[in-house]
Structures are given as C-alpha cells and as structure tokens.
C-alpha atoms as a PDB file:
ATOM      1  CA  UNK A   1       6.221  30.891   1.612  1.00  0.00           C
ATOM      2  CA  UNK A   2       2.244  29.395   0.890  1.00  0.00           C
ATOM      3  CA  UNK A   3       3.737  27.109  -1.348  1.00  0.00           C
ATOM      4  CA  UNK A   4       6.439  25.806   0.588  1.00  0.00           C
ATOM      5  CA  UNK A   5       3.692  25.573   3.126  1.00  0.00           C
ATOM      6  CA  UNK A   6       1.534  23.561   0.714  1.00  0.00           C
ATOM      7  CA  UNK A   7       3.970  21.506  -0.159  1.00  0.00           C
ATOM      8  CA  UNK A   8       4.804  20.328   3.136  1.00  0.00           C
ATOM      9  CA  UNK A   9       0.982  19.575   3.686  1.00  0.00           C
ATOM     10  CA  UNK A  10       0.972  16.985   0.518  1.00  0.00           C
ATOM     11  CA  UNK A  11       4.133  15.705   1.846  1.00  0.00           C
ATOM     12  CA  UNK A  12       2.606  15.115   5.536  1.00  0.00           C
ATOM     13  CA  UNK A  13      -1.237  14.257   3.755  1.00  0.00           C
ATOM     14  CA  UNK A  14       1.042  12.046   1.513  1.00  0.00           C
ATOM     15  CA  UNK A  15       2.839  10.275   4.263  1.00  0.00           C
ATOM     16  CA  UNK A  16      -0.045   9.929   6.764  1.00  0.00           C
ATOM     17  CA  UNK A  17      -2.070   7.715   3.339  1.00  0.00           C
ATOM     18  CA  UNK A  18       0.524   5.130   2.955  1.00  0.00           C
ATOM     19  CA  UNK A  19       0.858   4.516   6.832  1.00  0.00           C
ATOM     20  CA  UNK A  20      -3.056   3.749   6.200  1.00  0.00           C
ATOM     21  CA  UNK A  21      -2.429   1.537   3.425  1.00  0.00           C
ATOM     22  CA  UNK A  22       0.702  -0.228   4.959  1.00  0.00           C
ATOM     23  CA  UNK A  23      -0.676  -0.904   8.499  1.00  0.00           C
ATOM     24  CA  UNK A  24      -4.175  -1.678   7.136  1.00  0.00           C
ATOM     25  CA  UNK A  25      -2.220  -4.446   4.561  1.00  0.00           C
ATOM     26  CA  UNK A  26      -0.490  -5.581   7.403  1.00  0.00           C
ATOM     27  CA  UNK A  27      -3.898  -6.569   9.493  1.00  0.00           C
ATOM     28  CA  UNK A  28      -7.100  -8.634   9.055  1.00  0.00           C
ATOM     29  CA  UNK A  29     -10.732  -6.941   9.591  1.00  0.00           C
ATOM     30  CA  UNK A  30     -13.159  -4.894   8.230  1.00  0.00           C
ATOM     31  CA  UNK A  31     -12.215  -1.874   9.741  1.00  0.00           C
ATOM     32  CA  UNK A  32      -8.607  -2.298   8.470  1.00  0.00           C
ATOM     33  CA  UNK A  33      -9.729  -2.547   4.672  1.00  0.00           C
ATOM     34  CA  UNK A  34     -11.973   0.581   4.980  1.00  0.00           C
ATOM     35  CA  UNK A  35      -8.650   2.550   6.760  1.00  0.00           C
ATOM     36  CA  UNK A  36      -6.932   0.813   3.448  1.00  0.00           C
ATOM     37  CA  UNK A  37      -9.728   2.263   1.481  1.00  0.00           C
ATOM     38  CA  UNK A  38      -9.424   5.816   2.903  1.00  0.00           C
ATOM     39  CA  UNK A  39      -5.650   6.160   2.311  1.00  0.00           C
ATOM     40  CA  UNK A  40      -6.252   4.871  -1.000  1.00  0.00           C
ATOM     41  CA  UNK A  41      -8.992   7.352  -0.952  1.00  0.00           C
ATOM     42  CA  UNK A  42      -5.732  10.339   0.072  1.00  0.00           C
ATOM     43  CA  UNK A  43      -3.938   9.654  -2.290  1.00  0.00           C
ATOM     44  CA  UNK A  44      -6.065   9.729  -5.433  1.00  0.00           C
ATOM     45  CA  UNK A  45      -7.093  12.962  -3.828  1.00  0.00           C
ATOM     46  CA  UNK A  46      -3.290  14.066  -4.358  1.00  0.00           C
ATOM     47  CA  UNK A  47      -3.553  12.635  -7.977  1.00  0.00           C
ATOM     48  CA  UNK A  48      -6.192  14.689  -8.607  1.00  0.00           C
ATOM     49  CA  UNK A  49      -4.775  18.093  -7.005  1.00  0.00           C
ATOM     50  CA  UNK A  50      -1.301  17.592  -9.373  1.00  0.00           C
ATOM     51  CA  UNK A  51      -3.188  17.049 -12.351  1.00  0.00           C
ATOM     52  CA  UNK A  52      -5.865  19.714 -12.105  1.00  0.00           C
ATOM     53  CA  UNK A  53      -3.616  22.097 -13.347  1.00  0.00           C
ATOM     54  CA  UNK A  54      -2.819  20.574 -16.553  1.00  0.00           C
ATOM     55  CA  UNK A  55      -6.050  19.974 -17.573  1.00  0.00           C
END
C-alpha cells in the first residue's frame, strides 16, 4: 500500500513539474523562467530519487 502511495506522489510531483515547464515555455518574464527553473528543478529531483537505488 506505501508504495502504491509513493508512486502516485511521483506521478502527481511528476505531473505538477511539466505543467511548470510547459506554461512557463509558453510565457515571457522573469518570473516565468524561474517557475521553468523550479519544475526543471522537480524533476531532476525525481531523477535523482530513481537512481539512488542503483548506486
């Protein structure tokens, strides 16, 4: 059940970075580079959690 659970949350967490990344692309502005910037920011985060176990 935790994993289904956890799995879910990347999917959502997952999701939620590339509407950040899409809808900042989409605009012009500072503040719509650095929402860019924090999806890209989710999603190397991900990266990170699915590797950590084979290292």
């Amino acid at each position: 059940m935790k994993d289904n659970l956890s799995r879910i949350l990347k999917v959502v967490f997952f999701l939620f970075c590339m509407f950040l990344i899409i809808y900042g692309q989409r605009t012009v502005g500072r503040t719509f580079l650095f929402m860019q910037l924090v999806g890209l920011g989710g999603l190397l985060v991900l990266l990170w959690n699915y590797n950590r176990k084979f290292t």
